[in-house]
Protein backbone atom coordinates (compact mmCIF):
# COMPACT_ATOMS: atom_id res chain seq x y z
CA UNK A 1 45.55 53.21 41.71
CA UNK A 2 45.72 49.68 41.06
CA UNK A 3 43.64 48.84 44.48
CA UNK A 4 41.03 50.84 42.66
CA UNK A 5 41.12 48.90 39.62
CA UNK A 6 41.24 45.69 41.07
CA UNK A 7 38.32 46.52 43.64
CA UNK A 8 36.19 48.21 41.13
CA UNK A 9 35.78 51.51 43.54
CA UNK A 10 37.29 55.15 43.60
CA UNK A 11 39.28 56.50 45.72
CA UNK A 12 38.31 60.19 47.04
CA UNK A 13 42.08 60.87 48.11
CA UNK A 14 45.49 58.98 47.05
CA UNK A 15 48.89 59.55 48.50
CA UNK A 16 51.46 58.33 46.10
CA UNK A 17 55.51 59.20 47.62
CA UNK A 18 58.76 58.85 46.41
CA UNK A 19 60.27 55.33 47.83
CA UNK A 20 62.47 55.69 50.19
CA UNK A 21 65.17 53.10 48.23
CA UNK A 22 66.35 54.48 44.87
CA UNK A 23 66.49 52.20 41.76
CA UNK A 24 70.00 52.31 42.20
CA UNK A 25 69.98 50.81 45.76
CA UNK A 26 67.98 47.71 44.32
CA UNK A 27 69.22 44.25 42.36
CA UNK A 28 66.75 41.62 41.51
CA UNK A 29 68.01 38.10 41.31
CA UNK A 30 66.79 34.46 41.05
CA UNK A 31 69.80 32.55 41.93
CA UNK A 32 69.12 29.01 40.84
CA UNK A 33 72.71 27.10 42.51
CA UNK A 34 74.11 27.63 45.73
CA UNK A 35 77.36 28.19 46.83
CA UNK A 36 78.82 24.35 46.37
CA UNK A 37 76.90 24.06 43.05
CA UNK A 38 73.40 22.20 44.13
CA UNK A 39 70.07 23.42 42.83
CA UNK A 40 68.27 25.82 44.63
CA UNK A 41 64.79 24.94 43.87
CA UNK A 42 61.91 24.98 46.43
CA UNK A 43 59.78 22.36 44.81
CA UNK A 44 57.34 21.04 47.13
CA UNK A 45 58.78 17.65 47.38
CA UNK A 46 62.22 19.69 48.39
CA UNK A 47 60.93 21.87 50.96
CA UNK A 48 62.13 19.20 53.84
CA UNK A 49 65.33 18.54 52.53
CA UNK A 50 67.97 18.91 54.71
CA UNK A 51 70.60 18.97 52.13
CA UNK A 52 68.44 22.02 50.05
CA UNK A 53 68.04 23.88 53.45
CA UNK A 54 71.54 23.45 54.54
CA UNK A 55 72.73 24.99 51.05
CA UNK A 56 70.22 27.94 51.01
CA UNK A 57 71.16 29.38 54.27
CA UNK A 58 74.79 28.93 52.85
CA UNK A 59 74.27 31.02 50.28
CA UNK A 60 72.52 33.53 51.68
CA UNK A 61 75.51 33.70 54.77
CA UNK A 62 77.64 33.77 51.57
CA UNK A 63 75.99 36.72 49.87
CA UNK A 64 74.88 38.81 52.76
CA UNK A 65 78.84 38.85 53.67
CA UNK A 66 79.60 40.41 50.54
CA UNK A 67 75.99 42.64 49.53
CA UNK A 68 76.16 46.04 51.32
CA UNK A 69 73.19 47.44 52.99
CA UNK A 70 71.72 43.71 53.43
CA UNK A 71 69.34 41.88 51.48
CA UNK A 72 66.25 40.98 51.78
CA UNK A 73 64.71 37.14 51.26
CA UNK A 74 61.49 35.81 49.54
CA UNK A 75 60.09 32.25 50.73
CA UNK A 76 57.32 30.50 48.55
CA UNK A 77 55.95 30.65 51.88
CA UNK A 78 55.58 31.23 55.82
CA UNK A 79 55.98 27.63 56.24
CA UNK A 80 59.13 26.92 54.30
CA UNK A 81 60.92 30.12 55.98
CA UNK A 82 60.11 28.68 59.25
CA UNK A 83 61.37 25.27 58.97
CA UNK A 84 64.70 26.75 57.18
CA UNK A 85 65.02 29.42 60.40
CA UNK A 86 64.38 26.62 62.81
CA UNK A 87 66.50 24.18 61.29
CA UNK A 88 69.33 26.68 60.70
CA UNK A 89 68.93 27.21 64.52
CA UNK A 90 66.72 30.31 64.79
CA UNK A 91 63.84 31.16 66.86
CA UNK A 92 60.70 28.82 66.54
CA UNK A 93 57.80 31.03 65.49
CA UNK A 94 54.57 30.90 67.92
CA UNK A 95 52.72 29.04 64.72
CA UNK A 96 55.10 26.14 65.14
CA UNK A 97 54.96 26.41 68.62
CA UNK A 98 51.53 25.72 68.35
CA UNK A 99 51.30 22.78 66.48
């Protein structure tokens, strides 16, 4: 429904399903220090600091040891997950690759 609203046009057929995650199975948090106490804020002058990266992906190790079922991550954006995945040692996306 709210594609309809936004775009201004009906619909002839919707599908609406349950979610396959219960309410239960969810938690919504904005954690705002990491695990040694720095700020976790993604300002754009921080985006490229080592010392913000380096505690992020410590405190996401941290929490996904202890969070059953996994969790799942929201970046600002593409770019900032990719430099923290590359410089926590993961795989270089083809967009970097490309630059």
């Amino acid at each position: 429904p709210s594609y309809s609203l936004e775009l201004g046009l009906p619909f002839p057929h919707t599908l609406e399903n349950e979610h396959i995650i219960s309410k239960e199975q969810i938690s919504v948090r904005v954690i705002g220090k990491g695990v040694s106490g720095k700020v976790l804020t993604s300002t754009y002058n921080r985006r490229d600091n080592m010392e913000y990266i380096t505690e992020l992906g410590n405190t996401i190790i941290s929490l996904s040891r202890v969070i059953p079922g996994g969790v799942l991550i929201f970046f600002p954006s593409y770019g900032v997950m990719e430099t923290c995945i590359e410089r926590w040692g993961g795989p270089i996306s083809s967009r970097t690759k490309s630059q």
